[in-house]
N, C-alpha and C. Protein backbone atom coordinates (compact mmCIF):
# COMPACT_ATOMS: atom_id res chain seq x y z
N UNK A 1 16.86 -9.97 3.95
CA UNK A 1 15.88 -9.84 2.89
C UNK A 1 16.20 -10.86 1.80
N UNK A 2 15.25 -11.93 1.26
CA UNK A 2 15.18 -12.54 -0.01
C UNK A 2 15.20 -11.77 -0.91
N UNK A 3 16.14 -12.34 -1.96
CA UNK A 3 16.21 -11.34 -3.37
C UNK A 3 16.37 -12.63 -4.42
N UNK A 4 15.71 -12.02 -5.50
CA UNK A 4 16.10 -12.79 -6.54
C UNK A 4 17.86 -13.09 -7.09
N UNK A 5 17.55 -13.80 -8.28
CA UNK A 5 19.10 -13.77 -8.91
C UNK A 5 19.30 -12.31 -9.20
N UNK A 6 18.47 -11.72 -9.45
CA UNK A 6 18.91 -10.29 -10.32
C UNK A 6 19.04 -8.95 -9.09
N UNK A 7 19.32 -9.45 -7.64
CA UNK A 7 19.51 -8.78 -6.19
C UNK A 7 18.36 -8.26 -5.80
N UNK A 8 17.03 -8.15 -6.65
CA UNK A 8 16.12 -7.44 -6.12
C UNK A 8 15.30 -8.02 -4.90
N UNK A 9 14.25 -7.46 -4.54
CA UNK A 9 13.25 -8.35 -3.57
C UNK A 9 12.19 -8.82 -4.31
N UNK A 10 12.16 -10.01 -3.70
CA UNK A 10 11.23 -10.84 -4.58
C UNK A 10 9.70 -10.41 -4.55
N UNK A 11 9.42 -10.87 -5.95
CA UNK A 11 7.80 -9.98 -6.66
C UNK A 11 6.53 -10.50 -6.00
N UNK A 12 5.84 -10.95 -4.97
CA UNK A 12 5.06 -12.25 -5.18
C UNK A 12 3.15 -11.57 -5.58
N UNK A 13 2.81 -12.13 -5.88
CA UNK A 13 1.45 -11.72 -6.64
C UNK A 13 0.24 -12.41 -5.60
N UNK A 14 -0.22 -11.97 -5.17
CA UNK A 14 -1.15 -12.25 -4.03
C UNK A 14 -2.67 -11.99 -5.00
N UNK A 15 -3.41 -12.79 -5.11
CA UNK A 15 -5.07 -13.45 -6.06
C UNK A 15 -5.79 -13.78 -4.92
N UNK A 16 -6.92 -12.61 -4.41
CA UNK A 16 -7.55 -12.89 -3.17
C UNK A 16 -8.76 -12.32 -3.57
N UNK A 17 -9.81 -12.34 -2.87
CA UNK A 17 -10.86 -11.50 -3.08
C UNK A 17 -10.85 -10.11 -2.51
N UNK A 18 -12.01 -9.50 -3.21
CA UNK A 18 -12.06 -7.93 -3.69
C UNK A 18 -13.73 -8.08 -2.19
N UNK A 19 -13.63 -9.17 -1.41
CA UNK A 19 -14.54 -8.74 -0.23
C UNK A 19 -13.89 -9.57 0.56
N UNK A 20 -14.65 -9.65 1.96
CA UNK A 20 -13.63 -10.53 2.77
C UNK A 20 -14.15 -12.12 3.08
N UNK A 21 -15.35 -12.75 2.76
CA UNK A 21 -15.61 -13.50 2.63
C UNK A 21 -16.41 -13.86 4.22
N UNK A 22 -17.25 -14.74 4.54
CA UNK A 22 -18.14 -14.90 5.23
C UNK A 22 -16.87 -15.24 6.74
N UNK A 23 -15.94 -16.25 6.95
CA UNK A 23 -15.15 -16.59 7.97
C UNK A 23 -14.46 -15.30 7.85
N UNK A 24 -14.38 -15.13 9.12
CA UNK A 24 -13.45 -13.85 9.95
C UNK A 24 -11.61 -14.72 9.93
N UNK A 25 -11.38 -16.25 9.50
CA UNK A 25 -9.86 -16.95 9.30
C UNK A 25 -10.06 -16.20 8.20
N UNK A 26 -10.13 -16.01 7.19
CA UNK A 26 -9.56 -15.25 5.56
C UNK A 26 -9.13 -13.85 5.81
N UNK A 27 -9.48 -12.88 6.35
CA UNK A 27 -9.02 -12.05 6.33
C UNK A 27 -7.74 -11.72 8.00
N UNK A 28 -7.93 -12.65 8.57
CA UNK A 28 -6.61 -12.80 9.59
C UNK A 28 -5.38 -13.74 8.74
N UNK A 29 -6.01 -14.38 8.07
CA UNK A 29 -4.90 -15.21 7.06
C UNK A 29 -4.04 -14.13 6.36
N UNK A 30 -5.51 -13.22 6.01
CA UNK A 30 -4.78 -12.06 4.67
C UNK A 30 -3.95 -11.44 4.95
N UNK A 31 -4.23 -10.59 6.35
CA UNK A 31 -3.52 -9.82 7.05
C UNK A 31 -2.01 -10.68 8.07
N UNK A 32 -2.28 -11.57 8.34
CA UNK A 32 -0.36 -12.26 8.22
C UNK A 32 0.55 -12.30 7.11
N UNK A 33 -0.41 -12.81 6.11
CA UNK A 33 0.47 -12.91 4.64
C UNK A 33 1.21 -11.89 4.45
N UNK A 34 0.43 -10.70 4.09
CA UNK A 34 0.61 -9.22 4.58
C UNK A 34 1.83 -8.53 4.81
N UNK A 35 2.01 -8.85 6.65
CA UNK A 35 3.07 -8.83 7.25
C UNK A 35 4.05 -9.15 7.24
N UNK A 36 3.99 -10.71 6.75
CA UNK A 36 5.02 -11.48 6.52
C UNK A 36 5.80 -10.81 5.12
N UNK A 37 4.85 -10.96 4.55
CA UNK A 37 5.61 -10.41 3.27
C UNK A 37 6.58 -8.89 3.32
N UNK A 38 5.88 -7.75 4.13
CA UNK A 38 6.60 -6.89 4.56
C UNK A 38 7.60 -6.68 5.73
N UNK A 39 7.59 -8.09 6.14
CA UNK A 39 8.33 -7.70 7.39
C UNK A 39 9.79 -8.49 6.39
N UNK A 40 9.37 -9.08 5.32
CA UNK A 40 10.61 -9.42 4.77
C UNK A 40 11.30 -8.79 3.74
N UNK A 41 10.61 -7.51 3.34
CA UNK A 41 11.06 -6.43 2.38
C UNK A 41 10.71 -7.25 1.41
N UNK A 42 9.78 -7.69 0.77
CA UNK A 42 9.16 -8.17 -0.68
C UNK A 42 8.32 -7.03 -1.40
N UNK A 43 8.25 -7.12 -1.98
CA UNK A 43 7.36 -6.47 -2.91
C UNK A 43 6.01 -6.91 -3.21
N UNK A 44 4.62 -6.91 -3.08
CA UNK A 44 3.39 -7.14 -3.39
C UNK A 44 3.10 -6.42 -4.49
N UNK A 45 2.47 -7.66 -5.59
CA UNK A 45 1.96 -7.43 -6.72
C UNK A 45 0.74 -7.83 -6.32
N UNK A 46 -0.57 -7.07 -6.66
CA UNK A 46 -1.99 -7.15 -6.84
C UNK A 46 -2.75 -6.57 -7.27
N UNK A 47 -3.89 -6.64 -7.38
CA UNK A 47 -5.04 -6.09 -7.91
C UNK A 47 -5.35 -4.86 -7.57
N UNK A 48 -4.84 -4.17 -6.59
CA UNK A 48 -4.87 -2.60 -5.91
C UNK A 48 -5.59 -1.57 -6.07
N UNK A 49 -6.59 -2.92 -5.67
CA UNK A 49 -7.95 -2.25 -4.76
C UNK A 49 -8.11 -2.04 -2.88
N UNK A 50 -8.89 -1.45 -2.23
CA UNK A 50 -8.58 -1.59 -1.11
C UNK A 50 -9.70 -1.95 -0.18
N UNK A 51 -10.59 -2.69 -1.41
CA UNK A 51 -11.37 -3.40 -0.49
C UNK A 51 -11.14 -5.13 -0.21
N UNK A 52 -12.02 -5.58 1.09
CA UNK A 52 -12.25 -7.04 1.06
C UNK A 52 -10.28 -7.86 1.41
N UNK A 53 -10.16 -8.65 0.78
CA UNK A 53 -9.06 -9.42 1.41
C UNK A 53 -7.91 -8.66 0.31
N UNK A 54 -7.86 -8.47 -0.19
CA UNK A 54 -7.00 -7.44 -1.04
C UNK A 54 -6.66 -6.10 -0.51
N UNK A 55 -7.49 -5.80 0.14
CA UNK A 55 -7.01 -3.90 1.22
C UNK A 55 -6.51 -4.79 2.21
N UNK A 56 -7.18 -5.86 2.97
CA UNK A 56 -6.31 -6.46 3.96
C UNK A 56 -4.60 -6.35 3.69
N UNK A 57 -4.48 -7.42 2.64
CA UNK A 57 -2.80 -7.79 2.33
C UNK A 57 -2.30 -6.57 1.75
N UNK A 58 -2.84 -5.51 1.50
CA UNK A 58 -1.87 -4.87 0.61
C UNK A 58 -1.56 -3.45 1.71
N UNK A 59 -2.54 -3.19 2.76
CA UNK A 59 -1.95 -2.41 3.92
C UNK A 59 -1.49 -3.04 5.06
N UNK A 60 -1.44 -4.56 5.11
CA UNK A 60 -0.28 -4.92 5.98
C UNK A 60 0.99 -5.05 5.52
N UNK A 61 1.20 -5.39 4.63
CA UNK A 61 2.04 -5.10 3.34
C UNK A 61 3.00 -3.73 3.61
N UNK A 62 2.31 -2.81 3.26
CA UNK A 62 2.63 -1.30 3.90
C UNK A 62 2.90 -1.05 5.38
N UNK A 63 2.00 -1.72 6.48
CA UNK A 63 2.77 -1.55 7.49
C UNK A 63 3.70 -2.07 8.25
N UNK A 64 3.98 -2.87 7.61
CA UNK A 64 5.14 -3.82 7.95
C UNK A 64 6.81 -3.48 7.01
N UNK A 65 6.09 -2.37 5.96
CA UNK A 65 7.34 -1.78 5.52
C UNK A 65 7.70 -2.49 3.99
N UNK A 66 6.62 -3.26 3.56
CA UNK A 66 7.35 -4.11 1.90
C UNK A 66 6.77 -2.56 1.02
N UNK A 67 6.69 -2.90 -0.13
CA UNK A 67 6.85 -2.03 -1.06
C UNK A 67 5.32 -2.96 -1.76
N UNK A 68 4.44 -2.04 -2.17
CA UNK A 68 3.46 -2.91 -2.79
C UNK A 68 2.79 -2.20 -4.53
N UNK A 69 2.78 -3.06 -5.00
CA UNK A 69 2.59 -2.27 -6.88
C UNK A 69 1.26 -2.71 -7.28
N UNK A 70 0.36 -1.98 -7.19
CA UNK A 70 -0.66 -2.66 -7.20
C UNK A 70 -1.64 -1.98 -8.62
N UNK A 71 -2.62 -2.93 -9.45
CA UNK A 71 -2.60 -2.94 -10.70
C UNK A 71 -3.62 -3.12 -10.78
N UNK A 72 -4.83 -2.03 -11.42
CA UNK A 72 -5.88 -1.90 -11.29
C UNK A 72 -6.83 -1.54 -12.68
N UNK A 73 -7.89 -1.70 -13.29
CA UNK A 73 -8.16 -1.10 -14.23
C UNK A 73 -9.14 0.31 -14.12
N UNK A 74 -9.38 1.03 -15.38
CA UNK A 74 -9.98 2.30 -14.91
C UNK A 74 -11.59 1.80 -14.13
N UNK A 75 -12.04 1.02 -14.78
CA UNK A 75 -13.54 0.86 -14.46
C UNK A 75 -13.65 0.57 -12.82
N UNK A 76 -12.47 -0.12 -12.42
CA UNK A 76 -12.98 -0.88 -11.35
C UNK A 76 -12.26 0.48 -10.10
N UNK A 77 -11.46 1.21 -10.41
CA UNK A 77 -10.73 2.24 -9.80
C UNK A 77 -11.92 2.78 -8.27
N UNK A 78 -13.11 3.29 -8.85
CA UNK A 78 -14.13 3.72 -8.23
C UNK A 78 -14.41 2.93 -7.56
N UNK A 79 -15.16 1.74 -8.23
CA UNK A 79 -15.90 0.82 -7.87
C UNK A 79 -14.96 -0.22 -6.28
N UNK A 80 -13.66 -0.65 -6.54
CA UNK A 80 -12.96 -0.87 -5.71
C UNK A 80 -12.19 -0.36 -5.12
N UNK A 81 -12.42 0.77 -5.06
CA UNK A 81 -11.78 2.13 -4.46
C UNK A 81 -9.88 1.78 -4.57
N UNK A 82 -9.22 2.33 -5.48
CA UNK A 82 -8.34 2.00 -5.59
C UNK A 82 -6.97 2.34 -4.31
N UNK A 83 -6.64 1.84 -3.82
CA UNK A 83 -5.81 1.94 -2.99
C UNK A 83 -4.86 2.87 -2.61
N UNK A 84 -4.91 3.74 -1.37
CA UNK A 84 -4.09 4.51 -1.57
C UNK A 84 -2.31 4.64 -0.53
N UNK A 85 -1.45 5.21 -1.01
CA UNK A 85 -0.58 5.04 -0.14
C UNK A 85 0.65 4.14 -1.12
N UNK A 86 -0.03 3.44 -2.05
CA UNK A 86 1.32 2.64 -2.83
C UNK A 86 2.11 3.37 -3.36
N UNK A 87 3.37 2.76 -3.58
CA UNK A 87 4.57 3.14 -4.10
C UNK A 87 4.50 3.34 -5.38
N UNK A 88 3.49 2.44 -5.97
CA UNK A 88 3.37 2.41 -7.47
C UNK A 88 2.06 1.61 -7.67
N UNK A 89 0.93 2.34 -8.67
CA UNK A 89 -0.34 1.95 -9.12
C UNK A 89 -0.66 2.26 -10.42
N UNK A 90 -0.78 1.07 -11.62
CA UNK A 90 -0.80 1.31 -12.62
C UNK A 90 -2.07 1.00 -12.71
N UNK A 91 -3.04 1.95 -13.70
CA UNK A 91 -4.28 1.82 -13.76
C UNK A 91 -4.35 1.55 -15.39
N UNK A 92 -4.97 0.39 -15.58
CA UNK A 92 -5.20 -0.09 -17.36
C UNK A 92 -6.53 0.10 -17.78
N UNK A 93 -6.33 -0.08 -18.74
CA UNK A 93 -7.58 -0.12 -19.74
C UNK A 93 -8.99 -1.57 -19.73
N UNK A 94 -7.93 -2.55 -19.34
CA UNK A 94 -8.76 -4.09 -19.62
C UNK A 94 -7.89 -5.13 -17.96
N UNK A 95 -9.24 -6.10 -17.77
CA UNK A 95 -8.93 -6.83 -17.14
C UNK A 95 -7.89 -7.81 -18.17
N UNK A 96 -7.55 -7.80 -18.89
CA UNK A 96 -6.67 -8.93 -19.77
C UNK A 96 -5.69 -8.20 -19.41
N UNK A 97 -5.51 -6.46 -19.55
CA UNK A 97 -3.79 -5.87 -19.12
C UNK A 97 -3.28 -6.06 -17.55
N UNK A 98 -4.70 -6.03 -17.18
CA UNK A 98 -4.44 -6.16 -15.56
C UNK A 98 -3.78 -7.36 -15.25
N UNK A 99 -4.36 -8.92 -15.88
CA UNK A 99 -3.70 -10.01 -16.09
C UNK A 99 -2.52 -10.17 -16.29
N UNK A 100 -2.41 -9.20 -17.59
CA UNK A 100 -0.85 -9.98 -18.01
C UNK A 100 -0.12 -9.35 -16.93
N UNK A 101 -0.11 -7.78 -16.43
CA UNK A 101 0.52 -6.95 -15.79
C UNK A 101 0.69 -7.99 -14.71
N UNK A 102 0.25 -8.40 -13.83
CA UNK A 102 -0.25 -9.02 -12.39
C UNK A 102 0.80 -10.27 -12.57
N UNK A 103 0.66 -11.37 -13.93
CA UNK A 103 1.42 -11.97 -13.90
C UNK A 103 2.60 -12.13 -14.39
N UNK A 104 3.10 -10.93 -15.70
CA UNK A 104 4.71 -11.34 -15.77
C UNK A 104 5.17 -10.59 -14.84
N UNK A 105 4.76 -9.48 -13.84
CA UNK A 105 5.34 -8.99 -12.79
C UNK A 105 5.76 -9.18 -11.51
N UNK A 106 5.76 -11.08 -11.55
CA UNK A 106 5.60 -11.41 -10.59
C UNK A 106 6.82 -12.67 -10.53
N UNK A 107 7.27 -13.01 -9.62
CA UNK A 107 8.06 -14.05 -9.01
C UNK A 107 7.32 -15.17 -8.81
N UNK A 108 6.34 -15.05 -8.31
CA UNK A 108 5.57 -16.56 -7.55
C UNK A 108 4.53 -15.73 -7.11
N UNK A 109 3.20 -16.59 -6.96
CA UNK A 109 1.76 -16.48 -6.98
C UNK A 109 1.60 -16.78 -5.54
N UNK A 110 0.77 -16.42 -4.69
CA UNK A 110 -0.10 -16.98 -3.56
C UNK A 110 -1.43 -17.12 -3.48
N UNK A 111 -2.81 -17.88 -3.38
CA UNK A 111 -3.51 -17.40 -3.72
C UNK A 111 -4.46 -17.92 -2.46
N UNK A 112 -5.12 -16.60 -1.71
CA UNK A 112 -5.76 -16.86 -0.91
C UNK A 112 -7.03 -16.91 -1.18
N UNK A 113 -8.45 -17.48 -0.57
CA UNK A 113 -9.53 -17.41 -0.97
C UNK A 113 -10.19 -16.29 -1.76
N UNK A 114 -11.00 -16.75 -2.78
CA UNK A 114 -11.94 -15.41 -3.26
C UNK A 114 -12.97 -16.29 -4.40
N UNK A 115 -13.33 -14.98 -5.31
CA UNK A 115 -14.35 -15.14 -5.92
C UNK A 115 -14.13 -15.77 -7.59
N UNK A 116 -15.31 -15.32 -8.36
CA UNK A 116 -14.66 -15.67 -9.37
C UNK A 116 -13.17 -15.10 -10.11
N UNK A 117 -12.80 -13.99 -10.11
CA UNK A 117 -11.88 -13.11 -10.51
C UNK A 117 -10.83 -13.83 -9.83
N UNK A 118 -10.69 -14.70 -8.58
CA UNK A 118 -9.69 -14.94 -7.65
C UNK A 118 -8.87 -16.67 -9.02
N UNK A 119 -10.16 -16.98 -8.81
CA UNK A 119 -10.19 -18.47 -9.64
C UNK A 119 -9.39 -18.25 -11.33
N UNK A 120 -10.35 -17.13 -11.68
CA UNK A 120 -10.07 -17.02 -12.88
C UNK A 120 -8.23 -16.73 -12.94
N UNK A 121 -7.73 -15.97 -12.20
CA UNK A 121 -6.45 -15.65 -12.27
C UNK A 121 -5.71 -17.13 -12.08
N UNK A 122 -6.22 -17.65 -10.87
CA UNK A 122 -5.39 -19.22 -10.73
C UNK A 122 -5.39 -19.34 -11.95
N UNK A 123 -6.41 -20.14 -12.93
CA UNK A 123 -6.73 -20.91 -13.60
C UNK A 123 -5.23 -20.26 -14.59
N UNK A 124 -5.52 -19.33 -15.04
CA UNK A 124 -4.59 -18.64 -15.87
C UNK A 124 -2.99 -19.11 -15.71
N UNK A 125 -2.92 -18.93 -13.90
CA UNK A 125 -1.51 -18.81 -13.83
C UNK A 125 -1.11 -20.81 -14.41
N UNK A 126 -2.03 -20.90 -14.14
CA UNK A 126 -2.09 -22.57 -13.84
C UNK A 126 -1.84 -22.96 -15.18
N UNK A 127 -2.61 -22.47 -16.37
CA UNK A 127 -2.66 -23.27 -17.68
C UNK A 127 -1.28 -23.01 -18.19
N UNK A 128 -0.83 -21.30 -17.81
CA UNK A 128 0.46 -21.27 -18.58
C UNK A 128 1.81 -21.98 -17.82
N UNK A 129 1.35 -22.43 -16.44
CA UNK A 129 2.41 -23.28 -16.49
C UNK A 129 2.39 -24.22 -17.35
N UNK A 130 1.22 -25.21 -16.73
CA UNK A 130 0.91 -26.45 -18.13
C UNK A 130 1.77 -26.54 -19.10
N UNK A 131 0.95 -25.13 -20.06
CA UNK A 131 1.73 -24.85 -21.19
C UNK A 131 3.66 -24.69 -21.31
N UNK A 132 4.24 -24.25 -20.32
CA UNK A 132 5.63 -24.13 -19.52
C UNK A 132 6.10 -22.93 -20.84
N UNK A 133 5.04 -21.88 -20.06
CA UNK A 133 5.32 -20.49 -20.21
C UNK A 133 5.47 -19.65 -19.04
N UNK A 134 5.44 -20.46 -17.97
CA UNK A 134 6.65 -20.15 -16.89
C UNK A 134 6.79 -21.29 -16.00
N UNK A 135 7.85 -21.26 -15.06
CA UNK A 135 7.71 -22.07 -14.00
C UNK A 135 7.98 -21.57 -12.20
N UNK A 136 6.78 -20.56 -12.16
CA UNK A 136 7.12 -19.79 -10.79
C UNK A 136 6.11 -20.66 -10.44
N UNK A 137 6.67 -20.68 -8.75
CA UNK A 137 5.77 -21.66 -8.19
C UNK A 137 4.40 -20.80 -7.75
N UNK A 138 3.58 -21.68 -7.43
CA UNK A 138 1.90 -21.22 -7.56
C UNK A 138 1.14 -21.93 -5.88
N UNK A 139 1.13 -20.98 -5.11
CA UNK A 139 0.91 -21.55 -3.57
C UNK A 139 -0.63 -21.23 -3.34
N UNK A 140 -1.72 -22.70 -2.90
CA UNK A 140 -2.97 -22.32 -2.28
C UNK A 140 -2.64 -21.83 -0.95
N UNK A 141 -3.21 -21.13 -0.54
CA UNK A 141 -2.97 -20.60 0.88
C UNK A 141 -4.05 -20.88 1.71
N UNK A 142 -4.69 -21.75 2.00
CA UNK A 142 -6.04 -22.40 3.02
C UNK A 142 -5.64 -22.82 4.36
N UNK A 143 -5.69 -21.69 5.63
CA UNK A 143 -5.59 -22.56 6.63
C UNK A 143 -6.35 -23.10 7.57
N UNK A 144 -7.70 -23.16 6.90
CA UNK A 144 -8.88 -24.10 7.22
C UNK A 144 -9.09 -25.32 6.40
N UNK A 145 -8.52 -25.55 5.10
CA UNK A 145 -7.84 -26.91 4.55
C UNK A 145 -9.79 -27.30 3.98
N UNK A 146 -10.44 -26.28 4.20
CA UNK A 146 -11.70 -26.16 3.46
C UNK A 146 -12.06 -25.46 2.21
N UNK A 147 -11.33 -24.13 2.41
CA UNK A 147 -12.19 -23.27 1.29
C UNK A 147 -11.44 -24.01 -0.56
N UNK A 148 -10.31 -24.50 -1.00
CA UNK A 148 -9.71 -25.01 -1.98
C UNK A 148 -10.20 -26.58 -1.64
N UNK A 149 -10.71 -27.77 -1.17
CA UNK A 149 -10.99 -28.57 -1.53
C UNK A 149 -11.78 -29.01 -2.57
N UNK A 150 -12.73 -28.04 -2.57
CA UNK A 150 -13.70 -28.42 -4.09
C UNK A 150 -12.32 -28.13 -4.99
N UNK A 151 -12.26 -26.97 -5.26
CA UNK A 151 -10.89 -27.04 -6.11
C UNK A 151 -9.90 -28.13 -6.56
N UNK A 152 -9.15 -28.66 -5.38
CA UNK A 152 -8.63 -29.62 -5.71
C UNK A 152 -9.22 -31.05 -6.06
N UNK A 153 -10.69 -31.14 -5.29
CA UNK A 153 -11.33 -32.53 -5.89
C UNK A 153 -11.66 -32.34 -7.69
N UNK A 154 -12.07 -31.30 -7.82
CA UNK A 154 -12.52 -30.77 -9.43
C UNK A 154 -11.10 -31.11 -10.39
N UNK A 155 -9.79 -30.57 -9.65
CA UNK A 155 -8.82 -30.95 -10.94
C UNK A 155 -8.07 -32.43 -10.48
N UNK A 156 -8.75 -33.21 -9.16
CA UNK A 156 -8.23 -35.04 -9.69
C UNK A 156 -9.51 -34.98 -10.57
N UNK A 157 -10.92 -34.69 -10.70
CA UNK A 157 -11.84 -35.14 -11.24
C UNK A 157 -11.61 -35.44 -12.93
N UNK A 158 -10.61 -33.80 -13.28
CA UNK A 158 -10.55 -33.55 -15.05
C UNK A 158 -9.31 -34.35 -15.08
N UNK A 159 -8.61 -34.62 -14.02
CA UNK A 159 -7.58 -36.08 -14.46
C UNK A 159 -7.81 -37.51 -14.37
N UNK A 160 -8.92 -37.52 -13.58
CA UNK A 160 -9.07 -39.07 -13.69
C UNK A 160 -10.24 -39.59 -15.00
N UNK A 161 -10.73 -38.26 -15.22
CA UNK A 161 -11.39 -38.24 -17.21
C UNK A 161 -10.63 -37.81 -18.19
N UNK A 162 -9.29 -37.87 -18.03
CA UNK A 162 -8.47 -37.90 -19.12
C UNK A 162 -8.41 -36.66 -19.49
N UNK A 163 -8.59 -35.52 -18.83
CA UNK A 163 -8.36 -34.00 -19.72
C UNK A 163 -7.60 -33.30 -19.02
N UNK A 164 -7.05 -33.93 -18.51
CA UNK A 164 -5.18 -33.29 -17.99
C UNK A 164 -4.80 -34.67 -17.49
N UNK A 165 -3.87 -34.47 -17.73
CA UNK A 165 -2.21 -36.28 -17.35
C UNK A 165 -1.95 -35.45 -15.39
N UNK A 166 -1.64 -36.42 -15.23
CA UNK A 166 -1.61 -36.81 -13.56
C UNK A 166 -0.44 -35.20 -13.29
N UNK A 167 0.69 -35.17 -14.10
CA UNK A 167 1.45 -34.06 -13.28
C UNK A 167 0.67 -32.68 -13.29
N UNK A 168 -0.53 -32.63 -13.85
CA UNK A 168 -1.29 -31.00 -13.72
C UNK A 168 -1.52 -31.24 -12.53
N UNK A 169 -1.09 -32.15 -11.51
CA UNK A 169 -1.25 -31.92 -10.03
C UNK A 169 -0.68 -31.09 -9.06
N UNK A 170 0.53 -31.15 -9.90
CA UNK A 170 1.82 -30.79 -9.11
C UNK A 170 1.58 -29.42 -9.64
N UNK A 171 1.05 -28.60 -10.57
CA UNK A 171 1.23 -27.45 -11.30
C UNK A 171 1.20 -26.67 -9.70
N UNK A 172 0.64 -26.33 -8.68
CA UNK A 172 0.62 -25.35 -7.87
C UNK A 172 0.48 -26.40 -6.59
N UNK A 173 1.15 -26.12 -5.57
CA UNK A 173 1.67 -26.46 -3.76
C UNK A 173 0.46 -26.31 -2.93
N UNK A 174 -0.12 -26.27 -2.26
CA UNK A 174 -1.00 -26.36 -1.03
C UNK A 174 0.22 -25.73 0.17
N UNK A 175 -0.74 -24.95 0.92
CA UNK A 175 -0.07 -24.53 2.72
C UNK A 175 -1.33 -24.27 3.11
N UNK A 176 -0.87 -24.59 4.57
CA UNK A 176 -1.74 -24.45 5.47
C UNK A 176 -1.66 -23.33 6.32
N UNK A 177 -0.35 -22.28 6.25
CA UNK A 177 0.15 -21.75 7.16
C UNK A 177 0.82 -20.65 6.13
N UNK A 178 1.50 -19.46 6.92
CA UNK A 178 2.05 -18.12 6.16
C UNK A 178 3.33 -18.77 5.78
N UNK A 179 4.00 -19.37 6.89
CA UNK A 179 5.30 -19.92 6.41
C UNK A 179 5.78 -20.66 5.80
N UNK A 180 4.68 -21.99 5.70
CA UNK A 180 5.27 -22.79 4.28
C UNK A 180 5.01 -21.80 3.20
N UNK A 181 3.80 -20.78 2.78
CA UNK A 181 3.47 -20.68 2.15
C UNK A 181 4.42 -19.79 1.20
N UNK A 182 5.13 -19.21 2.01
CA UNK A 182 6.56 -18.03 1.84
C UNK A 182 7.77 -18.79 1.66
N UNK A 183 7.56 -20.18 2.05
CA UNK A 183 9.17 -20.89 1.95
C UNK A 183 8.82 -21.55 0.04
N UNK A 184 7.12 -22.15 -0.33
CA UNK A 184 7.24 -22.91 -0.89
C UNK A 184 7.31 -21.35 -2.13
N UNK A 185 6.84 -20.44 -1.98
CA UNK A 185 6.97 -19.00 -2.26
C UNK A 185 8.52 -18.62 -3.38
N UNK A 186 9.17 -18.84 -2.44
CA UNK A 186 10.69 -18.57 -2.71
C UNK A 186 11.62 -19.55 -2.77
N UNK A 187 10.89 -21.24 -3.32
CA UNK A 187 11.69 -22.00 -3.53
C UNK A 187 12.10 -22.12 -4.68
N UNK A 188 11.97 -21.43 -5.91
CA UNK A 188 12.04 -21.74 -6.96
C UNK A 188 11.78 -20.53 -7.94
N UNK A 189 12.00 -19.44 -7.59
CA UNK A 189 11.54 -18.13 -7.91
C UNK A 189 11.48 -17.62 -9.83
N UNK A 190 10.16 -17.18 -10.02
CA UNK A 190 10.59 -16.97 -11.61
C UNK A 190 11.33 -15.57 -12.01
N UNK A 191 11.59 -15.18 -13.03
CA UNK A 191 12.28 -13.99 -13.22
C UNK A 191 10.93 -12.97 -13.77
N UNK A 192 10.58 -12.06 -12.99
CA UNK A 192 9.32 -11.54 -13.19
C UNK A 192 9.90 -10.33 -14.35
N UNK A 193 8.86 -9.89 -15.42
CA UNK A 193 9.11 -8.87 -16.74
C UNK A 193 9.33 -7.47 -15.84
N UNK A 194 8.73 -7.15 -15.07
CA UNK A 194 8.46 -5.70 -14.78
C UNK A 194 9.17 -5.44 -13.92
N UNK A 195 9.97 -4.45 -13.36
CA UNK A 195 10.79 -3.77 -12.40
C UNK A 195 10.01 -2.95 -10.93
């Protein structure tokens, strides 16, 4: 089992969508990540809901034996039927608590396809690196090397117009696969707030 400096198992925060998306690859992607992550005793931090690519990762997660904490607000509880079976589910008040919760609780980010909510969290994790209000690494997870290309053409676009300097490139890794995505995962691990 990977553990942080502090012996625990590492936090990682999985940003996917709350449906499963039109390709039947996103939610077989979801469901390896999943596995992988539990077959290595990690811990899953998410949104803990249990629909769409998010119920995917967070009950393979469970059957593979990781431990998953999943972080939900009251409104959406119903609406995304909140997940059942976790070890631990904190239900907030605001998508901003859900945010912060999601990300100082976390070691390193993965982020598999989704919607706006999926983006919006990147974007987040992304600026406060920028800012270097942390430095956990931040993994696209595409292994159709399609669904993040607009993505990545959009941020050379705001660098080659001058509204980010060339290293906002490097801010988050690309994989194509579960296993880089877990190696580039745990290369560099941050010290996550929450236990």
């Amino acid at each position: 089992m990977d553990a942080t400096s502090s012996g625990r198992p590492l936090q990682v925060a999985v940003f996917c969508g709350s449906r499963p998306g039109r390709d039947p690859v996103h939610a077989a992607l979801a469901k390896e990540l999943g596995q992988a992550i539990g077959g290595r005793g990690w811990r899953l931090v998410y949104g803990g809901g249990h629909v769409g690519l998010m119920g995917i990762v967070a009950q393979a997660v469970l059957d593979g034996g990781g431990q998953v904490h999943g972080i939900i607000t009251q409104h959406l509880v119903g609406r995304e039927v909140a997940m059942p079976g976790l070890q631990k589910l904190d239900v907030v008040d605001t998508m901003f608590e859900r945010k912060r919760l999601l990300i100082d609780g976390s070691d390193a980010y993965i982020v598999l396809p989704g919607g706006f909510g999926t983006v919006d969290e990147l974007l987040d994790v992304l600026t406060l690196k920028q800012l270097d209000e942390h430095r956990k690494p931040i993994v696209l997870l595409d292994s159709t090397g399609r669904f993040w290309a607009p993505w990545l053409a959009l941020a050379r676009h705001l660098v080659d117009e001058g509204f980010a300097g060339p290293s906002a490139l490097a801010l988050a890794a690309e994989a194509a696969d579960v296993e880089a995505a877990l190696r580039l995962a745990e290369a560099a691990p941050g010290t996550a707030e929450l236990a």
